[in-house]
N, C-alpha and C. Protein backbone atom coordinates (compact mmCIF):
# COMPACT_ATOMS: atom_id res chain seq x y z
N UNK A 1 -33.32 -17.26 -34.47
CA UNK A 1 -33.25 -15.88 -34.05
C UNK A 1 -32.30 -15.12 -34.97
N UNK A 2 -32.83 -13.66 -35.13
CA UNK A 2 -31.64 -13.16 -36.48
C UNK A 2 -30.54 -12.73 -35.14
N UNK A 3 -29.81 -12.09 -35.74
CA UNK A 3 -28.17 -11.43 -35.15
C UNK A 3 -28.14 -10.52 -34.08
N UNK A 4 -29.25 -9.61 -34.86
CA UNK A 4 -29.56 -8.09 -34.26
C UNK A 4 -30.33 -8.40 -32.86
N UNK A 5 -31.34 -9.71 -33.34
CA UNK A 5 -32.06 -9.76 -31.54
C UNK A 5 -31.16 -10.24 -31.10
N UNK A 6 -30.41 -11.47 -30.85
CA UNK A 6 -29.42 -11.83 -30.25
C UNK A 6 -28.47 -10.74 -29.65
N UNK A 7 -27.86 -9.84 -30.42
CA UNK A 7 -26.99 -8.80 -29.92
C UNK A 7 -27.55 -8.10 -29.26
N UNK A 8 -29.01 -7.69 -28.66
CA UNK A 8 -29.70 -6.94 -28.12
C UNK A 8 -29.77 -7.62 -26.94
N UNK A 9 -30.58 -8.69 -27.20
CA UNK A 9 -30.41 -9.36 -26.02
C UNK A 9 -29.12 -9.90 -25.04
N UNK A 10 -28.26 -9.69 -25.62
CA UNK A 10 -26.65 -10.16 -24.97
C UNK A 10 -26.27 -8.42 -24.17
N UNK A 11 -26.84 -7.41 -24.69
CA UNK A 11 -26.50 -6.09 -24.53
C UNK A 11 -27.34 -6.15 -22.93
N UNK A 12 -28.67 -6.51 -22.85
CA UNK A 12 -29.45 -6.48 -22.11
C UNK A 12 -28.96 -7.06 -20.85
N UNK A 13 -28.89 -8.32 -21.24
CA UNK A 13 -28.30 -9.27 -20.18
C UNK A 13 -27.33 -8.86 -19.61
N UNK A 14 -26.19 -8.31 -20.30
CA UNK A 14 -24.90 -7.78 -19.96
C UNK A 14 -25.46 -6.54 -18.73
N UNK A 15 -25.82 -5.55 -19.02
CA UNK A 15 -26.36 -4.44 -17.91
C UNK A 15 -27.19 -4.69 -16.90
N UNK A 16 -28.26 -5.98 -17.22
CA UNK A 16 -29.40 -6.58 -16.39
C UNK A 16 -27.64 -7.22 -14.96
N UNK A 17 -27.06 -7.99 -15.53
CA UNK A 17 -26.01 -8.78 -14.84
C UNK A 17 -25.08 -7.46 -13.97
N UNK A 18 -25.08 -6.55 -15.02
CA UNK A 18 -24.07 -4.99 -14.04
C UNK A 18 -24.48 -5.12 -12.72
N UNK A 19 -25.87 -4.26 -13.46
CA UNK A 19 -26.95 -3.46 -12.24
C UNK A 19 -27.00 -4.32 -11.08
N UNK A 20 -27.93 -5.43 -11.78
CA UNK A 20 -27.89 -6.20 -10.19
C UNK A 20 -27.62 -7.03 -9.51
N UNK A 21 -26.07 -7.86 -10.32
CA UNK A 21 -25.29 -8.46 -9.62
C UNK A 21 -24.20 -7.87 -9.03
N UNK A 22 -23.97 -6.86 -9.07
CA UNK A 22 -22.99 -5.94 -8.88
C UNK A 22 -23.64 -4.93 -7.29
N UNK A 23 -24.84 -4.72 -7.24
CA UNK A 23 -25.47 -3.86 -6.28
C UNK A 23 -24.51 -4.67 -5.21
N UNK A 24 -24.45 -4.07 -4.33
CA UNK A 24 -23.58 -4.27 -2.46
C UNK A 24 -24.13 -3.42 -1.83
N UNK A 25 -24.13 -3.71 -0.19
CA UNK A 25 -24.30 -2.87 0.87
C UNK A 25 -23.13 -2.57 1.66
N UNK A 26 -22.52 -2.80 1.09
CA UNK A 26 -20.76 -2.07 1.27
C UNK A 26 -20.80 -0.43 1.20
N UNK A 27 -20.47 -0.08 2.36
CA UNK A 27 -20.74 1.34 2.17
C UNK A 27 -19.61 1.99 1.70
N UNK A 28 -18.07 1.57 1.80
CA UNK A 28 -16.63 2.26 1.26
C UNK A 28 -16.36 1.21 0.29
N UNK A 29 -15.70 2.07 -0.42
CA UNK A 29 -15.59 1.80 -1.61
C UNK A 29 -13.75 1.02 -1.24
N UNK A 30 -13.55 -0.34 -1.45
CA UNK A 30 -12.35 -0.54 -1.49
C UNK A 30 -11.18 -0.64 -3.27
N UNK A 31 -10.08 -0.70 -2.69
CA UNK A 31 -9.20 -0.18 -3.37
C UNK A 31 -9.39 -1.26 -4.88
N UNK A 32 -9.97 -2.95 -4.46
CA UNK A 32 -10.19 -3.48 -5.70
C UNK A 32 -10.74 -2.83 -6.80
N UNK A 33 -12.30 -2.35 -5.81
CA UNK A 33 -13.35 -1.47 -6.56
C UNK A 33 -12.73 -0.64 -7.72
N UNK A 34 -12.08 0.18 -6.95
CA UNK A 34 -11.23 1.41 -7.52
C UNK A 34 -10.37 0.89 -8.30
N UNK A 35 -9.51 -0.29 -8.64
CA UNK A 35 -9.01 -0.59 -9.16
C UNK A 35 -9.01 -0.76 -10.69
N UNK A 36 -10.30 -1.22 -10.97
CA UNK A 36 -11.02 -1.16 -12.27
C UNK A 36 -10.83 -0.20 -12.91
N UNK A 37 -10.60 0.80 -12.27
CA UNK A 37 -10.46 2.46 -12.86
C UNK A 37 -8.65 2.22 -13.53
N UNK A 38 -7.89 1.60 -12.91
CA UNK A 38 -6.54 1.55 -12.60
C UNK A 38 -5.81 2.01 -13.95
N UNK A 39 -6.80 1.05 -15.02
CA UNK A 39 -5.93 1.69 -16.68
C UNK A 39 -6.16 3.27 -16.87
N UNK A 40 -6.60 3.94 -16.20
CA UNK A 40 -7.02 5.36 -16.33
C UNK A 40 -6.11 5.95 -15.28
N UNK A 41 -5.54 5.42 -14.23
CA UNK A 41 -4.57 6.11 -13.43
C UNK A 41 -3.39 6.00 -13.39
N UNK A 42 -3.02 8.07 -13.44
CA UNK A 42 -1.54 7.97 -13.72
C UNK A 42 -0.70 7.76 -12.74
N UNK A 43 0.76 6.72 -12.98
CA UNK A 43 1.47 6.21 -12.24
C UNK A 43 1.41 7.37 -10.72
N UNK A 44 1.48 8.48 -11.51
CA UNK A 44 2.06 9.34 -10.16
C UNK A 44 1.06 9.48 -8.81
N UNK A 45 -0.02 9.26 -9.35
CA UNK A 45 -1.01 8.47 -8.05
C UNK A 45 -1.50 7.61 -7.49
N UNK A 46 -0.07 6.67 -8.05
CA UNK A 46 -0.68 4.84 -7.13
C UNK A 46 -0.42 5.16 -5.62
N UNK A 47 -0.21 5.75 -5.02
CA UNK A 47 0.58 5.88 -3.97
C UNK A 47 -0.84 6.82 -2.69
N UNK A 48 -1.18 7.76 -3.43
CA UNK A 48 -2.41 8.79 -3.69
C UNK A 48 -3.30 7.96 -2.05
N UNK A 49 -3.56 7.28 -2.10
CA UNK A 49 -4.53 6.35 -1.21
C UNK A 49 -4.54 6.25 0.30
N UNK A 50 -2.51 6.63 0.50
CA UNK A 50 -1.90 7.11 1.82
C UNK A 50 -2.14 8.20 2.12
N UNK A 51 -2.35 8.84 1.31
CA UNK A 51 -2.41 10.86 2.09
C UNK A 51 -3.55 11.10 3.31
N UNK A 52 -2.65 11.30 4.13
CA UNK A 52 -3.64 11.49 5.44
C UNK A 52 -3.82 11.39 6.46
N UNK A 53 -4.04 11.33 7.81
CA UNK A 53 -3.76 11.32 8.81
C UNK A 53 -4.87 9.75 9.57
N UNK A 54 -3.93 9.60 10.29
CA UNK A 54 -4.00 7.63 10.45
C UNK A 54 -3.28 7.35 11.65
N UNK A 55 -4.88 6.86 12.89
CA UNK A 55 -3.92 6.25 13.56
C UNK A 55 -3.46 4.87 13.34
N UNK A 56 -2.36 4.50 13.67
CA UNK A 56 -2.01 3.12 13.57
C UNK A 56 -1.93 1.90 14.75
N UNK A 57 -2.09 0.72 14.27
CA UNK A 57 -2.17 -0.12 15.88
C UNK A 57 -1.59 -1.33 15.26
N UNK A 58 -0.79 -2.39 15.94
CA UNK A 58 -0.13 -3.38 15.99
C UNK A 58 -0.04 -4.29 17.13
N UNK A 59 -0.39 -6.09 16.79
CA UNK A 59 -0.09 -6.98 17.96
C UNK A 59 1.57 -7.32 18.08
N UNK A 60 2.15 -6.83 19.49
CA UNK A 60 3.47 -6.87 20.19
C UNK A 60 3.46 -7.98 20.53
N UNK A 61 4.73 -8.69 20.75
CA UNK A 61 4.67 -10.44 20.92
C UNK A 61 4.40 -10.44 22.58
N UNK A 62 4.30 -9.47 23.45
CA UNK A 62 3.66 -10.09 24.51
C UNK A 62 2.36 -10.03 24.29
N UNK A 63 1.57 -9.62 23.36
CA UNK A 63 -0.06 -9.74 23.12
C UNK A 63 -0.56 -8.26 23.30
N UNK A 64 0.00 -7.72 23.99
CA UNK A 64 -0.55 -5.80 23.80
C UNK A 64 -0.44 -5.23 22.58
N UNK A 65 -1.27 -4.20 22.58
CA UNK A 65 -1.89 -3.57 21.26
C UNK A 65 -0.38 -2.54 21.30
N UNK A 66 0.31 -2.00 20.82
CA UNK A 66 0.89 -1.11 19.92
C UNK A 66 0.06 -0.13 19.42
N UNK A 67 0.26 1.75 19.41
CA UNK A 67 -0.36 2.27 19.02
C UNK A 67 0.60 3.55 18.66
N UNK A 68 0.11 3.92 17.73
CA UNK A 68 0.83 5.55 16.99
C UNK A 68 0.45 6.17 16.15
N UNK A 69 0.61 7.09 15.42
CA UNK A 69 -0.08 7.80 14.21
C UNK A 69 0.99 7.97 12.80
N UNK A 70 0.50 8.04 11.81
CA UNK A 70 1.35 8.57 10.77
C UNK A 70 0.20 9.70 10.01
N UNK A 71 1.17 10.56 9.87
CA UNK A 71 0.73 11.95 8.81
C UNK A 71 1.23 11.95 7.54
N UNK A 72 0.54 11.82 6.47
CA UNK A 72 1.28 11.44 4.84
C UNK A 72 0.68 13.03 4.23
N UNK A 73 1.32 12.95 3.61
CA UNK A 73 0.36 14.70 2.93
C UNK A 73 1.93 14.51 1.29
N UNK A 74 1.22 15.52 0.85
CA UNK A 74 2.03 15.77 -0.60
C UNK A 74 2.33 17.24 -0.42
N UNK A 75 3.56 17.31 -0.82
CA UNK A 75 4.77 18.51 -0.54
C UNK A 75 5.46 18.50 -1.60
N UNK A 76 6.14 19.66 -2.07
CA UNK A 76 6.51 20.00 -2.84
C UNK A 76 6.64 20.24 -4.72
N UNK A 77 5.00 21.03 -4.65
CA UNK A 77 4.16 20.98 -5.65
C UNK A 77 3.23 19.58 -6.01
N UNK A 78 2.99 19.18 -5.20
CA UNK A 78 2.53 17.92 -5.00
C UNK A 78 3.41 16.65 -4.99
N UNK A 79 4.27 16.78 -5.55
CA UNK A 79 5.34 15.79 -6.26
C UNK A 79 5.55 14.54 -5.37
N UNK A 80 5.64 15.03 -4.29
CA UNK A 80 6.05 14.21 -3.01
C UNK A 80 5.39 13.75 -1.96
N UNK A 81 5.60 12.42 -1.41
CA UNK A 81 4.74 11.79 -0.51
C UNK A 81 5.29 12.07 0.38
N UNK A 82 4.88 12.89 1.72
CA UNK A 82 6.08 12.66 2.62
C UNK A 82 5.38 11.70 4.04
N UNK A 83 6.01 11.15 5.22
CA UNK A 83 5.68 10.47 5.62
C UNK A 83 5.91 10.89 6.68
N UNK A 84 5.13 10.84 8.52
CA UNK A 84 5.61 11.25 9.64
C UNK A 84 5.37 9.96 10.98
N UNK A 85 5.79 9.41 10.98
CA UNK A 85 5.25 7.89 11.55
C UNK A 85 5.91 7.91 13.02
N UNK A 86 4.98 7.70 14.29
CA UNK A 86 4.95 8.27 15.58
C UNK A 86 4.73 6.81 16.32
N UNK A 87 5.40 6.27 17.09
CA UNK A 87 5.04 5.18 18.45
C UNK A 87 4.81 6.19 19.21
N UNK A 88 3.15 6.09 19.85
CA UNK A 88 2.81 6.54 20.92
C UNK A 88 2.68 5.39 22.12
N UNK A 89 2.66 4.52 22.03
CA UNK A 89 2.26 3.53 23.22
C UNK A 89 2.75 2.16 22.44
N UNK A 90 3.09 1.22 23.89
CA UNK A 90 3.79 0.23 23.74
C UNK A 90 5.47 0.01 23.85
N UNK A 91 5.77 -1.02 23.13
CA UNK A 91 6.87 -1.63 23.72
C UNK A 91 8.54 -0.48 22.86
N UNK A 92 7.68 -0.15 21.82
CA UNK A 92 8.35 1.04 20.68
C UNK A 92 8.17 2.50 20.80
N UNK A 93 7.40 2.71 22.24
CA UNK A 93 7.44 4.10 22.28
C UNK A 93 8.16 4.87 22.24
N UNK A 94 7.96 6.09 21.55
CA UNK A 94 9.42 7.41 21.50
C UNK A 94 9.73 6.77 19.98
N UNK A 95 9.58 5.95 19.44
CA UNK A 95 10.18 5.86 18.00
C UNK A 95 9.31 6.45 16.59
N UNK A 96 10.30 7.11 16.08
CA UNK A 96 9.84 8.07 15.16
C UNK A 96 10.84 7.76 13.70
N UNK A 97 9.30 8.04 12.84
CA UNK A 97 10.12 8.06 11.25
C UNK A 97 9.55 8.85 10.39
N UNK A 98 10.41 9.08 9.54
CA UNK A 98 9.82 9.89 8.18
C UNK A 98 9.99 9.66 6.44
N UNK A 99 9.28 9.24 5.77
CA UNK A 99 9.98 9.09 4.60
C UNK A 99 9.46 10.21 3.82
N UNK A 100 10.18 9.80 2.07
CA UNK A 100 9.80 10.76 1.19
C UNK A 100 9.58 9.93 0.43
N UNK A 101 8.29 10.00 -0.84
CA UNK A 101 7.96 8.76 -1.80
C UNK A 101 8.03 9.97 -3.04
N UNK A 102 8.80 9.94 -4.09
CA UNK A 102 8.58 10.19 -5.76
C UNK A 102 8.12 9.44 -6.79
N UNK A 103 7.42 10.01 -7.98
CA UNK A 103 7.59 9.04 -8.82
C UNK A 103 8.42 9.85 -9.61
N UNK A 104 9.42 9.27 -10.59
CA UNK A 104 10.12 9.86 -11.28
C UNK A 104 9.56 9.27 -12.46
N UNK A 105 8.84 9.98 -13.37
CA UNK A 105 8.19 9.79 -14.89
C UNK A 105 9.10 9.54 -15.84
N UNK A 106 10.81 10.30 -15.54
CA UNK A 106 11.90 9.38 -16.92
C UNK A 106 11.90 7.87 -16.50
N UNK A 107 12.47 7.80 -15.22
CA UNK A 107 12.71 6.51 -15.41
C UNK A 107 11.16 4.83 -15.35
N UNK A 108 10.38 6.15 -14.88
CA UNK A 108 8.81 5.49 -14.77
C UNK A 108 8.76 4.50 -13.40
N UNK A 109 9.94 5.02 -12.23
CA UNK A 109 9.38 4.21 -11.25
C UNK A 109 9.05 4.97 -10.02
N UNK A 110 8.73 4.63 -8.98
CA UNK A 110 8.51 5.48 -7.71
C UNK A 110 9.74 4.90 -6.69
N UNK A 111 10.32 5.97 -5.93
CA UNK A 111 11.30 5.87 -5.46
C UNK A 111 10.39 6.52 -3.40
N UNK A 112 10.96 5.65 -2.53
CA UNK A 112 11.26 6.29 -0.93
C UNK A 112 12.66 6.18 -0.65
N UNK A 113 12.46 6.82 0.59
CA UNK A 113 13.95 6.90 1.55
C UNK A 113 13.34 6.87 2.58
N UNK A 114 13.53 6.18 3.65
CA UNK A 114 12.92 6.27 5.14
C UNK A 114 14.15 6.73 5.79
N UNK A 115 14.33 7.33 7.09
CA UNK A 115 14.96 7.53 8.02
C UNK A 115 14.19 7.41 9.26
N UNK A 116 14.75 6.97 10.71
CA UNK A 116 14.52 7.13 11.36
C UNK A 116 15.20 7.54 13.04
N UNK A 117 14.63 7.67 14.22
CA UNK A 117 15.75 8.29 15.73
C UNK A 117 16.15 6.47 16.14
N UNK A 118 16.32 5.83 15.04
CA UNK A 118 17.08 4.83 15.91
C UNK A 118 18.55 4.74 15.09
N UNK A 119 18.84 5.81 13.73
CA UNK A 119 19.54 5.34 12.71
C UNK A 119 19.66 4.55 11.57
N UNK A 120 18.10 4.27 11.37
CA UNK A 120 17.74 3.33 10.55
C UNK A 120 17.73 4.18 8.77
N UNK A 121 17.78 3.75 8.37
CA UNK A 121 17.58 4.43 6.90
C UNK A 121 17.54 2.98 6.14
N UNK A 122 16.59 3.68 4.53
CA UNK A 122 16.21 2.07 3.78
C UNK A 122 15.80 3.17 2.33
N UNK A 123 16.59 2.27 1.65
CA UNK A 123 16.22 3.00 0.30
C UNK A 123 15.15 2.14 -0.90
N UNK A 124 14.04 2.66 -0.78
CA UNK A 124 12.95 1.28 -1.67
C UNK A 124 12.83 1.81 -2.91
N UNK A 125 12.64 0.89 -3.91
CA UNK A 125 12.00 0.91 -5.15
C UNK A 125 10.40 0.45 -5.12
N UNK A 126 9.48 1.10 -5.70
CA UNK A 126 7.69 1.46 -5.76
C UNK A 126 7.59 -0.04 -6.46
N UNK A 127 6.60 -1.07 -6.52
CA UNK A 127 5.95 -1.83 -7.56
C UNK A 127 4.59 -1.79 -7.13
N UNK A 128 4.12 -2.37 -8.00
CA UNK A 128 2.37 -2.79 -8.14
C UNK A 128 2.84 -4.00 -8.24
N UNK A 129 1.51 -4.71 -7.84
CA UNK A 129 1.21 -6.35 -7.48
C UNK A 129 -0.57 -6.12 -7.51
N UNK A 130 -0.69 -6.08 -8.58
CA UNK A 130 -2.73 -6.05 -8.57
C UNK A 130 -2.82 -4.72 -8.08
N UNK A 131 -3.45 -4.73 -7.11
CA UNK A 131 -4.08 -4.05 -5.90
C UNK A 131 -3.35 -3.45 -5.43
N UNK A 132 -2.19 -4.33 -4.75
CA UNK A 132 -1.35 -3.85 -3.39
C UNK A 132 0.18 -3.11 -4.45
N UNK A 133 0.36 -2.39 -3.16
CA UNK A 133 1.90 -1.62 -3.10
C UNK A 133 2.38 -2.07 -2.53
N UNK A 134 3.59 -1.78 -2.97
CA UNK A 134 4.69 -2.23 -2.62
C UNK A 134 6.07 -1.32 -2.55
N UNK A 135 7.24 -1.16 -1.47
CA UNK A 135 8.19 -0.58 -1.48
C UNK A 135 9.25 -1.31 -0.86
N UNK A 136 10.61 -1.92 -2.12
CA UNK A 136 11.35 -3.14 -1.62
C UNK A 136 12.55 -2.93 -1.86
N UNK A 137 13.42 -3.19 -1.14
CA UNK A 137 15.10 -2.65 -1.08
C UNK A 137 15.82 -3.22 -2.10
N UNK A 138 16.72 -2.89 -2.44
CA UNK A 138 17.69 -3.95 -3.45
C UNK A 138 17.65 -5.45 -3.09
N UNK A 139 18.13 -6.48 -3.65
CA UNK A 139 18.44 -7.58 -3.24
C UNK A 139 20.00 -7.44 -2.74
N UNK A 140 20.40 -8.09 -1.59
CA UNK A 140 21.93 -8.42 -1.48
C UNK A 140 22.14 -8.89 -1.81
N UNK A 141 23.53 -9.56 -1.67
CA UNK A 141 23.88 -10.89 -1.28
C UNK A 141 24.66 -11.24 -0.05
N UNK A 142 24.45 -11.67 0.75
CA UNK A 142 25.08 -11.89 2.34
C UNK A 142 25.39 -13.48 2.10
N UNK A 143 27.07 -13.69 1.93
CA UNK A 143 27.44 -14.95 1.95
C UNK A 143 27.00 -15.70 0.77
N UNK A 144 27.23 -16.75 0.53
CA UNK A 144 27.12 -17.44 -0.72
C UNK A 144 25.38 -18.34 -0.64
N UNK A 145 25.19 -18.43 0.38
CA UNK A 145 23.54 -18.45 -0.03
C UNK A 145 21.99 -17.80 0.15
N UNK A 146 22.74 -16.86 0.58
CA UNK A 146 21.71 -15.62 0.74
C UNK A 146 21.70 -14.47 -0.22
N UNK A 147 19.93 -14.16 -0.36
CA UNK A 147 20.22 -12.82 -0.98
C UNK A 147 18.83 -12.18 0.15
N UNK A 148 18.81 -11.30 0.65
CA UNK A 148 18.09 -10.03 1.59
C UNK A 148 17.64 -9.32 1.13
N UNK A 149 16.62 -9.00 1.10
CA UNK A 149 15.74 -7.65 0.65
C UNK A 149 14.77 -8.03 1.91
N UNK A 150 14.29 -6.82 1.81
CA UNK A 150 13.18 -6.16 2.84
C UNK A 150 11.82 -5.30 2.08
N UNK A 151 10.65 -5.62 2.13
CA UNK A 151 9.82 -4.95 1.68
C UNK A 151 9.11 -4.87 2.58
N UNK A 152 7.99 -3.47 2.04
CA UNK A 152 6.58 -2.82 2.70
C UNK A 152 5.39 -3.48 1.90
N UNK A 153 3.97 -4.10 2.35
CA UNK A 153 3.56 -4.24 1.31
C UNK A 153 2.38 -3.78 1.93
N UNK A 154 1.83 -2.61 1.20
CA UNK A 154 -0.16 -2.14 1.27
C UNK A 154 -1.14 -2.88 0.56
N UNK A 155 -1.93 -3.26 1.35
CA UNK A 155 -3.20 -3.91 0.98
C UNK A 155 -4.46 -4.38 1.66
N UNK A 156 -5.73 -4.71 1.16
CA UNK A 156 -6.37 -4.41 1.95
C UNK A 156 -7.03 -2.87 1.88
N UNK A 157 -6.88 -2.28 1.01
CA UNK A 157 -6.55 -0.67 1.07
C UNK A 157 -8.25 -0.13 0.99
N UNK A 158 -8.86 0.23 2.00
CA UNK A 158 -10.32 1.16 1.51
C UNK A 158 -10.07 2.71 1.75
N UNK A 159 -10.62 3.07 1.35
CA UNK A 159 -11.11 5.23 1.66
C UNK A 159 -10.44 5.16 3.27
N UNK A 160 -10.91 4.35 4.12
CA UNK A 160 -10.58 4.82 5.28
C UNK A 160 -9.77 3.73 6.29
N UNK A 161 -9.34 2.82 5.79
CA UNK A 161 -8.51 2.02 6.62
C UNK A 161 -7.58 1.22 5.11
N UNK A 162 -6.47 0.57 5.95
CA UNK A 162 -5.38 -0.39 5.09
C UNK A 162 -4.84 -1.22 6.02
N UNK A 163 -4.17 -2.35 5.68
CA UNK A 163 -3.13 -2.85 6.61
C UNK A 163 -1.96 -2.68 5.74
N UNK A 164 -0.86 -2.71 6.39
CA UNK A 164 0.70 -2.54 5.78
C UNK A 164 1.51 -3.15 6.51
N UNK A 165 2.01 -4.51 5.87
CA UNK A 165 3.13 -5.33 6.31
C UNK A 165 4.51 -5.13 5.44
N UNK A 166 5.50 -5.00 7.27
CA UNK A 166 7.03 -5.31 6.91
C UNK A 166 7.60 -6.65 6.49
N UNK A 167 7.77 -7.11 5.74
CA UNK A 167 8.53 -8.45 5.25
C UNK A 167 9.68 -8.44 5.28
N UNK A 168 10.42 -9.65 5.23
CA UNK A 168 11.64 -10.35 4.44
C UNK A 168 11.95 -10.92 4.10
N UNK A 169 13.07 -11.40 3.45
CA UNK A 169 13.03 -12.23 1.88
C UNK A 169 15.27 -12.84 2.55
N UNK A 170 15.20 -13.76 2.19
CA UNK A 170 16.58 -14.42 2.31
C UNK A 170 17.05 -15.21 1.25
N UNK A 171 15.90 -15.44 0.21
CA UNK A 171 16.04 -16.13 -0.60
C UNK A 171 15.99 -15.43 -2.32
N UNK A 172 15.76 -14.02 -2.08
CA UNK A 172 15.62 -13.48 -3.11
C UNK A 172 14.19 -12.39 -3.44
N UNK A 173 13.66 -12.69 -2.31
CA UNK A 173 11.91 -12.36 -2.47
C UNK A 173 11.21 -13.53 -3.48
N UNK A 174 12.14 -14.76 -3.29
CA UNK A 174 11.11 -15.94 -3.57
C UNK A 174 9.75 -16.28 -2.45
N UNK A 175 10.15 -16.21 -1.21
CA UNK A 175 9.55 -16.49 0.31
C UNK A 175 9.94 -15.45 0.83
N UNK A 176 8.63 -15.23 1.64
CA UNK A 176 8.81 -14.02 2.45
C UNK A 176 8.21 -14.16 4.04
N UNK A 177 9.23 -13.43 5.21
CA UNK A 177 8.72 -13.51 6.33
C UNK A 177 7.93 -12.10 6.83
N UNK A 178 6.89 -12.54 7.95
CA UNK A 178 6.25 -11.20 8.39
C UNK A 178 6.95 -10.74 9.62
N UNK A 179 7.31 -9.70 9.76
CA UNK A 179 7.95 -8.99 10.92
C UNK A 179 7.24 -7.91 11.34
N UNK A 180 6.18 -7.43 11.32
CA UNK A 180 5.43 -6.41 11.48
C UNK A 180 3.97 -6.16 10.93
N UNK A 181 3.09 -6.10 11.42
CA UNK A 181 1.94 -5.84 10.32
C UNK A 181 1.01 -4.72 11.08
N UNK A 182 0.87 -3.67 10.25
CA UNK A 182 0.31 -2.82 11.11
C UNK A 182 -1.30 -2.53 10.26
N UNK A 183 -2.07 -2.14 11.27
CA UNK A 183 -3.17 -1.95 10.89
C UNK A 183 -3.80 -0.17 10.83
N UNK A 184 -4.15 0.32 9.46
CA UNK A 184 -4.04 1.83 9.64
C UNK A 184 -5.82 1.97 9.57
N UNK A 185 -6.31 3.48 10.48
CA UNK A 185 -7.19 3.93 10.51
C UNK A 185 -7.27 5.12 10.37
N UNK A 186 -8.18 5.68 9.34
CA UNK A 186 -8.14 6.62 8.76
C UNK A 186 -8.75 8.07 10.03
N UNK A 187 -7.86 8.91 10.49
CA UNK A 187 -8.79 9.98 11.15
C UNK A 187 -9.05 11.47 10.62
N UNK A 188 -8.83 11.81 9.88
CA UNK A 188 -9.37 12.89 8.78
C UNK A 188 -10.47 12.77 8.43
């Protein structure tokens, strides 16, 4: 066979393999999907995927569902993620939070601040991990064999639902424990 059919035929195969190994009956498009796009997206919209109104639900260790909403929207010329996170029902009701997410383009990272009505406040630094987000506190050090950090991690992420787990780390964010995992639904 000369070069040119060969390269034709490899061209063929290649699009024959797109088209219709690639077809799904997946009707939302998840965040992997989208991901592919990822070398084309600018840092300042990894985050982009939260904007919106979401109720949220969680299993409580006596086995009841947990339920509340968060409102994310972009404020202040867009720049900003802000965050409004509501316990309506369950064992956490009445608890309320809010953060603010930046990316700052000098230093090229994304920065939150959470606060919340119990006195809680947490200052995270933004990463990527593939797919998922991430927002994770400094490391400590507590005592001579601990180091503490606390992270958020999104994933799972489609157009209209995500899950988002609270972790922690004692060892450095070598191992990590789950303390929370909430499940979001998109209502917009």
């Amino acid at each position: 066979m000369n070069t040119r059919l060969i390269h034709s035929f490899s061209i063929l195969l290649f699009l024959c393999v797109m088209f219709f190994g690639c077809q799904s009956e997946q009707t939302q498009t998840s965040f992997d999907e989208a991901f592919v796009n990822e070398l084309s997206m600018e840092p300042g919209g990894y985050y982009d995927f939260w904007i919106g109104s979401w109720e949220v639900s969680w299993q409580e260790a006596d086995g009841k569902t947990g339920r509340g909403t968060n409102f994310i929207e972009k404020t202040l010329d867009g720049k900003v993620i802000q965050e409004n996170f509501r316990v309506n029902e369950g064992q956490m009701a009445g608890f309320k939070g809010t953060s603010i997410s930046v990316y700052n383009p000098a230093s090229q990272t994304w920065k939150q601040a959470w606060a919340d009505n119990q006195g809680g406040y947490f200052d995270f630094t933004g990463k990527i991990d593939g797919s998922d987000r991430i927002f994770q506190t400094e490391i400590k050090e507590i005592g001579e064999d601990t180091l503490f950090t606390q992270r958020m991690v999104f994933y799972d992420i489609t157009e209209d639902s995500l899950k988002w787990d609270w972790e922690s780390s004692i060892d450095g964010g070598r191992t990590w424990d789950l303390n929370w995992r909430i499940n979001y639904k998109k209502i917009d």
